[in-house]
PDB file of N, CA and C in Angstrom:
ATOM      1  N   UNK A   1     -26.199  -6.382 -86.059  1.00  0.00           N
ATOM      2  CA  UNK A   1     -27.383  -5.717 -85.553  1.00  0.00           C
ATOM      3  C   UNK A   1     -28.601  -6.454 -86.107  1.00  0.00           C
ATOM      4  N   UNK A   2     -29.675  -7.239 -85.550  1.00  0.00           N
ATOM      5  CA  UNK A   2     -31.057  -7.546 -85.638  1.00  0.00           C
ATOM      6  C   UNK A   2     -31.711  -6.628 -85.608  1.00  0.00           C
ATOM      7  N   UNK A   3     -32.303  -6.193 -86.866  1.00  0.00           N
ATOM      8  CA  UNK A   3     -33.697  -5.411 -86.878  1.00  0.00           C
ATOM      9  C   UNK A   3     -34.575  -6.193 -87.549  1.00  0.00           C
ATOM     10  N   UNK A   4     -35.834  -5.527 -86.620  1.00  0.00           N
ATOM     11  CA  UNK A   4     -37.253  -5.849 -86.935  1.00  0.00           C
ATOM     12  C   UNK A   4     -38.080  -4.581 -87.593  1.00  0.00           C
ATOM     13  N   UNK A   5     -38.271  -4.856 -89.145  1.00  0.00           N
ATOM     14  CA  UNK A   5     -39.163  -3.769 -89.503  1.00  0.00           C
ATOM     15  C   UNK A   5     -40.937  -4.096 -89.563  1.00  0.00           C
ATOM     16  N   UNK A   6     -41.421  -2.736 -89.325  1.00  0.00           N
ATOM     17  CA  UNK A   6     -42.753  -2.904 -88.916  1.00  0.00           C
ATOM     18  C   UNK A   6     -43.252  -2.383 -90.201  1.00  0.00           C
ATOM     19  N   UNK A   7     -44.820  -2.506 -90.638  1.00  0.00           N
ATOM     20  CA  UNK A   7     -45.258  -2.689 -91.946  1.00  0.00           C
ATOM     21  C   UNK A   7     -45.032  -3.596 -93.033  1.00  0.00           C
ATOM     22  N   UNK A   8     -45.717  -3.567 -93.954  1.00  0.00           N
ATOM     23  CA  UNK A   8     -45.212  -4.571 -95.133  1.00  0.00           C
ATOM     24  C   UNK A   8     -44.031  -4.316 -96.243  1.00  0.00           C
ATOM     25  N   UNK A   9     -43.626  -4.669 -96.193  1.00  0.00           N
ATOM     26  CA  UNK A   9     -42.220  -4.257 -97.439  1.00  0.00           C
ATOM     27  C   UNK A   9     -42.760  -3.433 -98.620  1.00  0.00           C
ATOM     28  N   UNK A  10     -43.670  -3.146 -99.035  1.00  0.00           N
ATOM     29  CA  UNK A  10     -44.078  -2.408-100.321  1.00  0.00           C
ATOM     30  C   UNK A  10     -44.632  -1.116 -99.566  1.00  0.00           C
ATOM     31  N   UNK A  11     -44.723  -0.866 -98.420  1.00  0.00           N
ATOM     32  CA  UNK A  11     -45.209   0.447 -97.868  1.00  0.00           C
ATOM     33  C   UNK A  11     -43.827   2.013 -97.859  1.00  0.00           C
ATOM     34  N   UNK A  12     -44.616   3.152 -98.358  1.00  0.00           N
ATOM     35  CA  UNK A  12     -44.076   3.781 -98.521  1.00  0.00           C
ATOM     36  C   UNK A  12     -42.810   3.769 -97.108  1.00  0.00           C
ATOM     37  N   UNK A  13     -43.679   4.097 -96.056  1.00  0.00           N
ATOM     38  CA  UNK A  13     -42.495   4.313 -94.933  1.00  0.00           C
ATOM     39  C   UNK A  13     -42.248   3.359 -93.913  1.00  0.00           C
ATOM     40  N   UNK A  14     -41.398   2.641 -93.348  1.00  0.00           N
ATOM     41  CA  UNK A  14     -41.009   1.448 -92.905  1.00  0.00           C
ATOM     42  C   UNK A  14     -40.139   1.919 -91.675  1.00  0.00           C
ATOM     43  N   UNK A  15     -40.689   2.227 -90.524  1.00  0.00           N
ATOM     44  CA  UNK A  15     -39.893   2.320 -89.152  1.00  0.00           C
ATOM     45  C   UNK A  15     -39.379   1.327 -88.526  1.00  0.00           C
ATOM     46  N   UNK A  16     -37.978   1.084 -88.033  1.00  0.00           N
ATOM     47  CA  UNK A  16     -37.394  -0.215 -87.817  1.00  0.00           C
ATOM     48  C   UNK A  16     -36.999  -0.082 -86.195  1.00  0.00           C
ATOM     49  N   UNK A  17     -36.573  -0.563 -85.390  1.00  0.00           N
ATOM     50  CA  UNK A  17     -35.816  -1.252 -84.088  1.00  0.00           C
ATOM     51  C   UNK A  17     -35.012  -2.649 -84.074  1.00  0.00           C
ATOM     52  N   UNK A  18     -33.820  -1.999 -84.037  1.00  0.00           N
ATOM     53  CA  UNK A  18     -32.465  -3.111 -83.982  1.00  0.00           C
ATOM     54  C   UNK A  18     -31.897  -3.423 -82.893  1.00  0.00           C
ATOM     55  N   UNK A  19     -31.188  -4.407 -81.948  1.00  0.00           N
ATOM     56  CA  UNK A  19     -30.463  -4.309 -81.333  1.00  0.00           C
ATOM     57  C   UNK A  19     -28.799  -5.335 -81.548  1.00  0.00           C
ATOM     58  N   UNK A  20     -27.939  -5.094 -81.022  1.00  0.00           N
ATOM     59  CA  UNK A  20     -27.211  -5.781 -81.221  1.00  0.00           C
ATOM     60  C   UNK A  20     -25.592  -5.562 -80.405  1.00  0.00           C
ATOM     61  N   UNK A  21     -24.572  -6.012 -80.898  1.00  0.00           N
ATOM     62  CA  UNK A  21     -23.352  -5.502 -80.027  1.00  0.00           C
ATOM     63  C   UNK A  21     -22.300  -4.647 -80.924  1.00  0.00           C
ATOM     64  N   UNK A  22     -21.734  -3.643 -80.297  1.00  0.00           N
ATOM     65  CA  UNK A  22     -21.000  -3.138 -80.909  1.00  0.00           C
ATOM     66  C   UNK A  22     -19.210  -3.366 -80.084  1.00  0.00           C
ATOM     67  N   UNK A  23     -18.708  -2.629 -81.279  1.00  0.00           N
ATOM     68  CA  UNK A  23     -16.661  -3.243 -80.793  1.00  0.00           C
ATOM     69  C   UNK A  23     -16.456  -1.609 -81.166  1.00  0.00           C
ATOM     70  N   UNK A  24     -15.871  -1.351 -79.665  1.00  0.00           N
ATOM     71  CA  UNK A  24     -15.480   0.326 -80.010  1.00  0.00           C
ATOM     72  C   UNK A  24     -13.683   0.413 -79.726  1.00  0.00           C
ATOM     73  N   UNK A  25     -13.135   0.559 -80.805  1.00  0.00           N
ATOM     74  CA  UNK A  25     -11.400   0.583 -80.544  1.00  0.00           C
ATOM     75  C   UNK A  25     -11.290   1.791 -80.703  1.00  0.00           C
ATOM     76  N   UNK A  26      -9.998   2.372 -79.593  1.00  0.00           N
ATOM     77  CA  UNK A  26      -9.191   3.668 -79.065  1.00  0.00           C
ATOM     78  C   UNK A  26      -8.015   3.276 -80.277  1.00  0.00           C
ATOM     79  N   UNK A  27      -7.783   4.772 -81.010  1.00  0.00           N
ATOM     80  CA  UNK A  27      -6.294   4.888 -81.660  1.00  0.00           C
ATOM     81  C   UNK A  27      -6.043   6.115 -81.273  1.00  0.00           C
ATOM     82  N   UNK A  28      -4.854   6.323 -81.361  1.00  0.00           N
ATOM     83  CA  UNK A  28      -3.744   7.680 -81.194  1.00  0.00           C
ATOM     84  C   UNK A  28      -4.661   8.878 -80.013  1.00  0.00           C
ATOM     85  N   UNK A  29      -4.782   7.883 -78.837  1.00  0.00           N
ATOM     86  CA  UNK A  29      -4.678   8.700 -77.943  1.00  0.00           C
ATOM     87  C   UNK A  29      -3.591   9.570 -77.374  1.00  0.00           C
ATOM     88  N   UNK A  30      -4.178  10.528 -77.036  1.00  0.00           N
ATOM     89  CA  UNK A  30      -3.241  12.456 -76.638  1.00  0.00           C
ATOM     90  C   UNK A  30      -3.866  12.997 -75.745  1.00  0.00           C
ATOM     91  N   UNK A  31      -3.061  13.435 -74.482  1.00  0.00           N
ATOM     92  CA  UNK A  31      -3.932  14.435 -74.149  1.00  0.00           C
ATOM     93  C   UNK A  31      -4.306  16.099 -74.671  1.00  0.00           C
ATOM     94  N   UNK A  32      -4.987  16.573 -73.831  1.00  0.00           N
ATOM     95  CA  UNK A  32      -4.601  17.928 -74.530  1.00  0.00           C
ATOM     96  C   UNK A  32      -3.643  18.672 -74.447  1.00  0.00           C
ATOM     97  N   UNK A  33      -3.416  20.116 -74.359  1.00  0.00           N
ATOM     98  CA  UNK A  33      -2.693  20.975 -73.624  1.00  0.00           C
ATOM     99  C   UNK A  33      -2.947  21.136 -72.121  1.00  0.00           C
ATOM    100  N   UNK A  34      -3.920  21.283 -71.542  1.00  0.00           N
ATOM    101  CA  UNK A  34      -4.370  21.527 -70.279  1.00  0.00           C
ATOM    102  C   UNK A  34      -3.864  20.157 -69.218  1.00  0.00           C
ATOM    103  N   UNK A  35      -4.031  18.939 -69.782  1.00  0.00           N
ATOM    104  CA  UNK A  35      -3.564  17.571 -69.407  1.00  0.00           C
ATOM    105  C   UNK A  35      -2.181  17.070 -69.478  1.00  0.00           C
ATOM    106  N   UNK A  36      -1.282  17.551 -70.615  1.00  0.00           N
ATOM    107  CA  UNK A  36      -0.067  17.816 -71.032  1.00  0.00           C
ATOM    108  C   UNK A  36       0.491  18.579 -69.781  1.00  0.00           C
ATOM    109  N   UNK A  37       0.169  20.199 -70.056  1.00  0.00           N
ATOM    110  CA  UNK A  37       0.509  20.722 -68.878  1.00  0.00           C
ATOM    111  C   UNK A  37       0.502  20.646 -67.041  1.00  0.00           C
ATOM    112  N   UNK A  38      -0.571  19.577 -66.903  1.00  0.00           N
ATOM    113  CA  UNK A  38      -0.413  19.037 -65.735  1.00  0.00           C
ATOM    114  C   UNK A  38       0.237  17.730 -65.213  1.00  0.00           C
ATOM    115  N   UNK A  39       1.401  17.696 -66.326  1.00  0.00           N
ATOM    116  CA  UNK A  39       2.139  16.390 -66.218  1.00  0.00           C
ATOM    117  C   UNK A  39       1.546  14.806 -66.440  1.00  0.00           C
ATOM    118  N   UNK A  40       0.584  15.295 -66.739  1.00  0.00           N
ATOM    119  CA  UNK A  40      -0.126  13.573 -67.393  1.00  0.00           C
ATOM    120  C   UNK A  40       0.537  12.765 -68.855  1.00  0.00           C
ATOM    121  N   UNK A  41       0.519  11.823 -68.673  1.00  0.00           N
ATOM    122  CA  UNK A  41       1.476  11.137 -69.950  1.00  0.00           C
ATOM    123  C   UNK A  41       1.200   9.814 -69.872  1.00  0.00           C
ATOM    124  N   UNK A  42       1.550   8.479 -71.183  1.00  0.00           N
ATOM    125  CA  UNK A  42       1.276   7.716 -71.853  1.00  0.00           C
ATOM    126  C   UNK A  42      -0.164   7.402 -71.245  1.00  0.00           C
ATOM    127  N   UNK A  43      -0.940   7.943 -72.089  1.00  0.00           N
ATOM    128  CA  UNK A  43      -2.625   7.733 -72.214  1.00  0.00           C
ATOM    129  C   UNK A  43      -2.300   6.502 -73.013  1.00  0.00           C
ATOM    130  N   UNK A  44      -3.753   4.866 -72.320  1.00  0.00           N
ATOM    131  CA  UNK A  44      -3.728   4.207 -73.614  1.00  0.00           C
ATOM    132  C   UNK A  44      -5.186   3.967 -73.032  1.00  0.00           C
ATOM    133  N   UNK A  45      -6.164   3.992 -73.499  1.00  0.00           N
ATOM    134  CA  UNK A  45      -7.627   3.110 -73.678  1.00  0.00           C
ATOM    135  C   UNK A  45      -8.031   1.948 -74.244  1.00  0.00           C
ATOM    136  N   UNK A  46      -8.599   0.702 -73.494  1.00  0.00           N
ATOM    137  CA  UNK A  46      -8.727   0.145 -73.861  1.00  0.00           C
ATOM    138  C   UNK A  46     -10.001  -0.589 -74.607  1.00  0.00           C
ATOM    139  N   UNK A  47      -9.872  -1.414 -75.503  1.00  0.00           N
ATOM    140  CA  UNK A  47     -10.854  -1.593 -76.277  1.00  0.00           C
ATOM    141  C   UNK A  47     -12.026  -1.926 -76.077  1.00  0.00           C
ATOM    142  N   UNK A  48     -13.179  -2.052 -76.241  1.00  0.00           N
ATOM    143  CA  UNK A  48     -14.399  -2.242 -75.552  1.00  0.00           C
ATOM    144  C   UNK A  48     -15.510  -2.734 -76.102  1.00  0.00           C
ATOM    145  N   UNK A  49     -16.363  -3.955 -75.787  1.00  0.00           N
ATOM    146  CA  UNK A  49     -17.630  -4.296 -76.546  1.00  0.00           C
ATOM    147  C   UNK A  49     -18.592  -4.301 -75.466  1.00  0.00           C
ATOM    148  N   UNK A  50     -19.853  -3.787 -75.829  1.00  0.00           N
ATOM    149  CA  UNK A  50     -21.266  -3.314 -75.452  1.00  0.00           C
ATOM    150  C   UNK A  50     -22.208  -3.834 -76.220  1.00  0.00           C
ATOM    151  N   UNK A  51     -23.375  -3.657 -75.951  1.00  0.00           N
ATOM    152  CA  UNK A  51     -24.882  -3.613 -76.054  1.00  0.00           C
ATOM    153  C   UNK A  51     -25.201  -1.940 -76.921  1.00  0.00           C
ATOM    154  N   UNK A  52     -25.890  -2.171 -78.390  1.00  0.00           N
ATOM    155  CA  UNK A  52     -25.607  -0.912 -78.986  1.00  0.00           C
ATOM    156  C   UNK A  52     -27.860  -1.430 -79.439  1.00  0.00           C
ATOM    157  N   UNK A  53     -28.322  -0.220 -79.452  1.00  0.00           N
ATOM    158  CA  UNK A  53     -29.843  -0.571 -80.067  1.00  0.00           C
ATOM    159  C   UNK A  53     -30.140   0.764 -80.987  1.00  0.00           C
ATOM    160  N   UNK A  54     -30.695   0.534 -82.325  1.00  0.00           N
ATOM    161  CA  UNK A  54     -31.416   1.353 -83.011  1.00  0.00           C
ATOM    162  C   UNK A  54     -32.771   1.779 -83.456  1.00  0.00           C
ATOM    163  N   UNK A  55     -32.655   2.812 -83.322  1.00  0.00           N
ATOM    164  CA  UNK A  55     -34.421   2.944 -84.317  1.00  0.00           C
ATOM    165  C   UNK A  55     -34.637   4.049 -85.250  1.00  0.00           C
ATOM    166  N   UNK A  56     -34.924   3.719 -86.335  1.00  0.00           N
ATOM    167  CA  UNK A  56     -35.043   4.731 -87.507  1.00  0.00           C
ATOM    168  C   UNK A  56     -35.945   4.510 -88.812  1.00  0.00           C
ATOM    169  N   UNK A  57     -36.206   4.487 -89.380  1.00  0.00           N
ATOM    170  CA  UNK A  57     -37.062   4.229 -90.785  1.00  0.00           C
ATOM    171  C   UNK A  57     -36.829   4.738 -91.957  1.00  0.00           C
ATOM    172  N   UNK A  58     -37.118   3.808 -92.483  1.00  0.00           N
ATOM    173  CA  UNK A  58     -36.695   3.883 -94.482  1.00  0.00           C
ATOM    174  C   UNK A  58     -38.088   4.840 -95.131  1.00  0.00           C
ATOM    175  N   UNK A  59     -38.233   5.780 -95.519  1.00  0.00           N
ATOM    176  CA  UNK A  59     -38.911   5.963 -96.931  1.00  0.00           C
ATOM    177  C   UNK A  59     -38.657   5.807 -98.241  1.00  0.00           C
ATOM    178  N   UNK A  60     -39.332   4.838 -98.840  1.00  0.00           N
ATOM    179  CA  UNK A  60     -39.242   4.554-100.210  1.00  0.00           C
ATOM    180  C   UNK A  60     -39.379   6.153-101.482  1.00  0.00           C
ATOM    181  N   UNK A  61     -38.590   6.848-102.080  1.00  0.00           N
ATOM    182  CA  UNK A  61     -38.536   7.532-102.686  1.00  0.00           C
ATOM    183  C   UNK A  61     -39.002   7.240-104.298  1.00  0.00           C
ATOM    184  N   UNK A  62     -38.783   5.737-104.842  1.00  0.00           N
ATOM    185  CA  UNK A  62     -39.629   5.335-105.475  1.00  0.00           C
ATOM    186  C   UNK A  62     -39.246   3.731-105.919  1.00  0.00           C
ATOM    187  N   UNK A  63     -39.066   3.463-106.615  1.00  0.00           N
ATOM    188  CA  UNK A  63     -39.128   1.880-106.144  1.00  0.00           C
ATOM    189  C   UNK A  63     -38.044   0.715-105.730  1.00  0.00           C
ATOM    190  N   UNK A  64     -37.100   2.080-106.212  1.00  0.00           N
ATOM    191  CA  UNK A  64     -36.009   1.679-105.429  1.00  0.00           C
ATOM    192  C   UNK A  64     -34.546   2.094-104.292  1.00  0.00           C
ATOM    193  N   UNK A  65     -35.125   3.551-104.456  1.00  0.00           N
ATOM    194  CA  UNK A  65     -34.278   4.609-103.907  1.00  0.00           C
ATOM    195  C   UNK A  65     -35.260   4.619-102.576  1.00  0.00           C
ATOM    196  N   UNK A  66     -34.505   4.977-101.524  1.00  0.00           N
ATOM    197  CA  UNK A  66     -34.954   5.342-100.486  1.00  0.00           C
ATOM    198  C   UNK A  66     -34.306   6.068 -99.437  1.00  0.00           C
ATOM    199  N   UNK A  67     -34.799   6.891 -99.089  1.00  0.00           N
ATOM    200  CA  UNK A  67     -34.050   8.205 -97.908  1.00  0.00           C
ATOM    201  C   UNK A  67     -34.056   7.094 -96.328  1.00  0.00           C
ATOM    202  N   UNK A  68     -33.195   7.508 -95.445  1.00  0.00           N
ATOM    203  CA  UNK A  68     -33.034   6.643 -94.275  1.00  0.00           C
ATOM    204  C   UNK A  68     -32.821   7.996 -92.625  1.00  0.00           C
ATOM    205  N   UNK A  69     -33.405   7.739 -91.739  1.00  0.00           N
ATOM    206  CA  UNK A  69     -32.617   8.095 -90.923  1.00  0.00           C
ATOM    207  C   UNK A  69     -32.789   7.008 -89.694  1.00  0.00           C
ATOM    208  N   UNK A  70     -31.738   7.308 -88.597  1.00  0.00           N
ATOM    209  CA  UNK A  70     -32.283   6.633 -87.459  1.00  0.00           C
ATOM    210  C   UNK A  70     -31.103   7.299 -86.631  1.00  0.00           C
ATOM    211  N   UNK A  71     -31.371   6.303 -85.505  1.00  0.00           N
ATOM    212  CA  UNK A  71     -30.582   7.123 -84.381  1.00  0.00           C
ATOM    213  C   UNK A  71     -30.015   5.842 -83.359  1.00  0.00           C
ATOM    214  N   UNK A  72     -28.786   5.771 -82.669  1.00  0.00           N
ATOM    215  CA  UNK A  72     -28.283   4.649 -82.368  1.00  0.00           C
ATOM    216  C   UNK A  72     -27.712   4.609 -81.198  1.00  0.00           C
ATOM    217  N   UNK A  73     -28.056   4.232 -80.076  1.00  0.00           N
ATOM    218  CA  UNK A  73     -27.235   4.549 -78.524  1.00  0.00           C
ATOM    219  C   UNK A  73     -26.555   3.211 -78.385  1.00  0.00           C
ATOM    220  N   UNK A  74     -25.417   3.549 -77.972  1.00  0.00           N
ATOM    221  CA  UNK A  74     -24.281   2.540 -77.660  1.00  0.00           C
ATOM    222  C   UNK A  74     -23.685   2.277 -76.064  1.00  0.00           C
ATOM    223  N   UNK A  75     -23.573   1.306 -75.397  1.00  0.00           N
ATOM    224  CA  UNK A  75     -22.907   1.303 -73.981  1.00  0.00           C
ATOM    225  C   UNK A  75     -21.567   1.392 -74.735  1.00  0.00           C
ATOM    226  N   UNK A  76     -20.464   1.874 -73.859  1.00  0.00           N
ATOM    227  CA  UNK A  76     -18.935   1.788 -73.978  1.00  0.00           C
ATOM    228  C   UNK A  76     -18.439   1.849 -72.809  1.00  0.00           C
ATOM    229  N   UNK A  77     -18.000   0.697 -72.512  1.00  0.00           N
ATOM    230  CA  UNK A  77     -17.453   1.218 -70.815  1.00  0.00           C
ATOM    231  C   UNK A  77     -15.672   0.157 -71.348  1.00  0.00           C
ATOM    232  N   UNK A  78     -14.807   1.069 -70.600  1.00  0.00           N
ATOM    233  CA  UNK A  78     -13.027   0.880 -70.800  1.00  0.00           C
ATOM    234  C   UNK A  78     -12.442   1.649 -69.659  1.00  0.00           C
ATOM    235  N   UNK A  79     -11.363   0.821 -69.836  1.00  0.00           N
ATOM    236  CA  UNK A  79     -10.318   0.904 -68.350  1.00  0.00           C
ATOM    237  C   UNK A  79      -9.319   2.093 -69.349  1.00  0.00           C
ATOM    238  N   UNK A  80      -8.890   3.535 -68.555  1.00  0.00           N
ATOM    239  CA  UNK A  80      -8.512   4.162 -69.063  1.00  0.00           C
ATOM    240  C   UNK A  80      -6.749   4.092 -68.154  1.00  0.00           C
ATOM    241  N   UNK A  81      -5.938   4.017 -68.615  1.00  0.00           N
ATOM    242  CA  UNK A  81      -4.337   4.306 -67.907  1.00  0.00           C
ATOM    243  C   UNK A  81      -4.061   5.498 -68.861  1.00  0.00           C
ATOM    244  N   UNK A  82      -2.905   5.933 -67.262  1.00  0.00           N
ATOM    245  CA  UNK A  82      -2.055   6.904 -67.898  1.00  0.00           C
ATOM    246  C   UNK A  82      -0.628   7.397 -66.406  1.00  0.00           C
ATOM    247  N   UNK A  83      -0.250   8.020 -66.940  1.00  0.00           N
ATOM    248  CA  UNK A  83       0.908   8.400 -65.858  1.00  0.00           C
ATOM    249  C   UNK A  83       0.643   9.590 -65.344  1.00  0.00           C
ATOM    250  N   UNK A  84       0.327   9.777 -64.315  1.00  0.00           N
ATOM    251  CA  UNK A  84       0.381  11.245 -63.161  1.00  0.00           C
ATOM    252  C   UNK A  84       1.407  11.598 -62.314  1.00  0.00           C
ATOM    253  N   UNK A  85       2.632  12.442 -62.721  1.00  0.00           N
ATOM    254  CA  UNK A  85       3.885  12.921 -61.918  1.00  0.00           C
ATOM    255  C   UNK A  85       4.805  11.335 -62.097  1.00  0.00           C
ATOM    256  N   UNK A  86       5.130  10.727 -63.232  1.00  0.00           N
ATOM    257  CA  UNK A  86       5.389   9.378 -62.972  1.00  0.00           C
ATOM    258  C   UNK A  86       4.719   8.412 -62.645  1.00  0.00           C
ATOM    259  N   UNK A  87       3.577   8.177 -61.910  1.00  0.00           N
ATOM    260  CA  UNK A  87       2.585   6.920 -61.209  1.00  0.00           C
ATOM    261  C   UNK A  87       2.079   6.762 -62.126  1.00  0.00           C
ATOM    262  N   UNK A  88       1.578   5.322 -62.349  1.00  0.00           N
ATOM    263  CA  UNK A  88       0.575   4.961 -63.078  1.00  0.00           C
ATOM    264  C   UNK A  88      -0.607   4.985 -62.733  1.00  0.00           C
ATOM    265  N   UNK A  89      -2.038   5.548 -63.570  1.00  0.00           N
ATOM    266  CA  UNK A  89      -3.191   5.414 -62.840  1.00  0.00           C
ATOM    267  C   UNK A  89      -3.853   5.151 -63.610  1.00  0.00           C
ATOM    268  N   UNK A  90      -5.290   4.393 -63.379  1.00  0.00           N
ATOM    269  CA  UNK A  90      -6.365   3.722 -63.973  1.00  0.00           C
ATOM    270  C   UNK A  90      -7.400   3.855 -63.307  1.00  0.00           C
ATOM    271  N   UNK A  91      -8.587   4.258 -64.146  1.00  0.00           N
ATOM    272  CA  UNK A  91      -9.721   4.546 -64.153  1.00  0.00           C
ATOM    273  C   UNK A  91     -10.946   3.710 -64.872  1.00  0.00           C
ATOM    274  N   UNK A  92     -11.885   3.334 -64.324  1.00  0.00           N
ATOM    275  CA  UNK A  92     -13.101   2.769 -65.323  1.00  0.00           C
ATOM    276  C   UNK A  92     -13.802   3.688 -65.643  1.00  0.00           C
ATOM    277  N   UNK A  93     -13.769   3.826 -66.963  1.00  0.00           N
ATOM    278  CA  UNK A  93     -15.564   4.708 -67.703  1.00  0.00           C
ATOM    279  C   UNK A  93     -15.967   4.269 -68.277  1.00  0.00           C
ATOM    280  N   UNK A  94     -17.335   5.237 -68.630  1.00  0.00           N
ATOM    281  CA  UNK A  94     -18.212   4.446 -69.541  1.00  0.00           C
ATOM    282  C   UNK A  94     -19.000   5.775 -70.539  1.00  0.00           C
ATOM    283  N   UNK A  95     -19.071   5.344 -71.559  1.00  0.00           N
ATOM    284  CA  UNK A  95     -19.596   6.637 -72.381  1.00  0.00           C
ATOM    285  C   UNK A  95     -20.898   5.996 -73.255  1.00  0.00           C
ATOM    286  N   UNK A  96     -21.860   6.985 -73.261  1.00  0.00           N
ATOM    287  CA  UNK A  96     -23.583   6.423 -73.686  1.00  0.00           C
ATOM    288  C   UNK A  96     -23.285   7.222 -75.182  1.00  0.00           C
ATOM    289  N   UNK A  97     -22.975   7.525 -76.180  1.00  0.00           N
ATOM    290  CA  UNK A  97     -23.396   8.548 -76.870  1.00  0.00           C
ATOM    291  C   UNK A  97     -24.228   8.054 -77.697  1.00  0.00           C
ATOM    292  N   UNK A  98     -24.987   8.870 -78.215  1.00  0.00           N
ATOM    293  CA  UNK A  98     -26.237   8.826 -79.034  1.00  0.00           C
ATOM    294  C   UNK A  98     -26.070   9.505 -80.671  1.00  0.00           C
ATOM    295  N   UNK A  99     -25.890   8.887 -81.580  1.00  0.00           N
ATOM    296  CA  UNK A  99     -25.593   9.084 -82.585  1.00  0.00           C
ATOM    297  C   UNK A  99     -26.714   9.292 -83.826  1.00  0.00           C
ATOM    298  N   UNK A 100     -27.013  10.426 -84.522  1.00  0.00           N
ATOM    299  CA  UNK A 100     -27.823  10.839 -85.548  1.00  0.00           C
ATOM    300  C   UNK A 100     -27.463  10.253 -86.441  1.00  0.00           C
ATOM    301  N   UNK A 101     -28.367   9.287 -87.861  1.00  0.00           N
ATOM    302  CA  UNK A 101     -27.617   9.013 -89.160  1.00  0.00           C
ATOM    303  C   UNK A 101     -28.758  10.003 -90.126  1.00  0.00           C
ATOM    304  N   UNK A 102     -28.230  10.255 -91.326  1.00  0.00           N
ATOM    305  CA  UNK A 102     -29.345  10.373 -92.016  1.00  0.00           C
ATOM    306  C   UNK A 102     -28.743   9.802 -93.429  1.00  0.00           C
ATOM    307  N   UNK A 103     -29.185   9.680 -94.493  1.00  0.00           N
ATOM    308  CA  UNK A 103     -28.683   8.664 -95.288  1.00  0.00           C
ATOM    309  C   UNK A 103     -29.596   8.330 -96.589  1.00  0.00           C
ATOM    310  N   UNK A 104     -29.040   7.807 -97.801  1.00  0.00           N
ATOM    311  CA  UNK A 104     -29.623   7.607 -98.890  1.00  0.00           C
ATOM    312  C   UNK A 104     -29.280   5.770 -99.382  1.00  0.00           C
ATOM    313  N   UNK A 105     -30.070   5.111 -99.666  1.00  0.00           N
ATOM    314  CA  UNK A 105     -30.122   3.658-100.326  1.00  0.00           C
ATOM    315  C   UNK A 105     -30.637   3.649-101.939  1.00  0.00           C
ATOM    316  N   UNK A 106     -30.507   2.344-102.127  1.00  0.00           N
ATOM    317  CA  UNK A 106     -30.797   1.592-103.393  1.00  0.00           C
ATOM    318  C   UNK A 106     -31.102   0.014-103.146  1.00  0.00           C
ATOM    319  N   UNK A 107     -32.382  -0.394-102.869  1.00  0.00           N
ATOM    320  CA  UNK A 107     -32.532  -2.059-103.121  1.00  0.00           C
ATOM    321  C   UNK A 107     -32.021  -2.379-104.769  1.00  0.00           C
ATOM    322  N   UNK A 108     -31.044  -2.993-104.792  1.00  0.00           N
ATOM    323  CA  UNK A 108     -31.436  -4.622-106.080  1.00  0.00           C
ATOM    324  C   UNK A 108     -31.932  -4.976-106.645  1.00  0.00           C
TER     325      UNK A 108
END
């Protein structure tokens, strides 16, 4: 991830914008009960890299501690298989989610 922070490095609060790529891997896919019960079977998803961008900012707590939050939207798009009554079927999706951090540091 490339970020660009805005202000000077000795300023209390430091708002940033990153962008970069992210690698999103599927493990121990299942369906549910409701999917189970409608005869669906071997789910596998496949792995996926996107375009992911952030923006959030550091406050300096004091000269070296600092509180963090930001927030991070990711593309994910994957070819989903699985079996319906026996057939195999495949689907393309794509999932946007938008992720909250909030968070504590230490500079060096």
């Amino acid at each position: 991830m490339a970020q660009y922070y805005f202000r000077d490095k000795q300023d209390k609060l430091r708002p940033y914008l990153g962008i970069g790529l992210n690698y999103t891997t599927f493990f121990d896919e299942k369906f549910n009960n409701t999917g189970t019960g409608a005869g669906l079977t071997d789910l596998s998803v496949k792995d996926s890299w996107g375009i992911a961008g952030q923006a959030g900012m550091d406050y300096m707590v004091s000269e070296n501690w600092m509180l963090n939050m930001s927030v991070w939207w990711m593309n994910i798009e994957t070819d989903v298989k699985f079996k319906a009554a026996g057939e195999e079927q495949s689907i393309h999706t794509r999932l946007d989610p938008w992720v909250f951090m909030f968070g504590a540091g230490y500079r060096f």
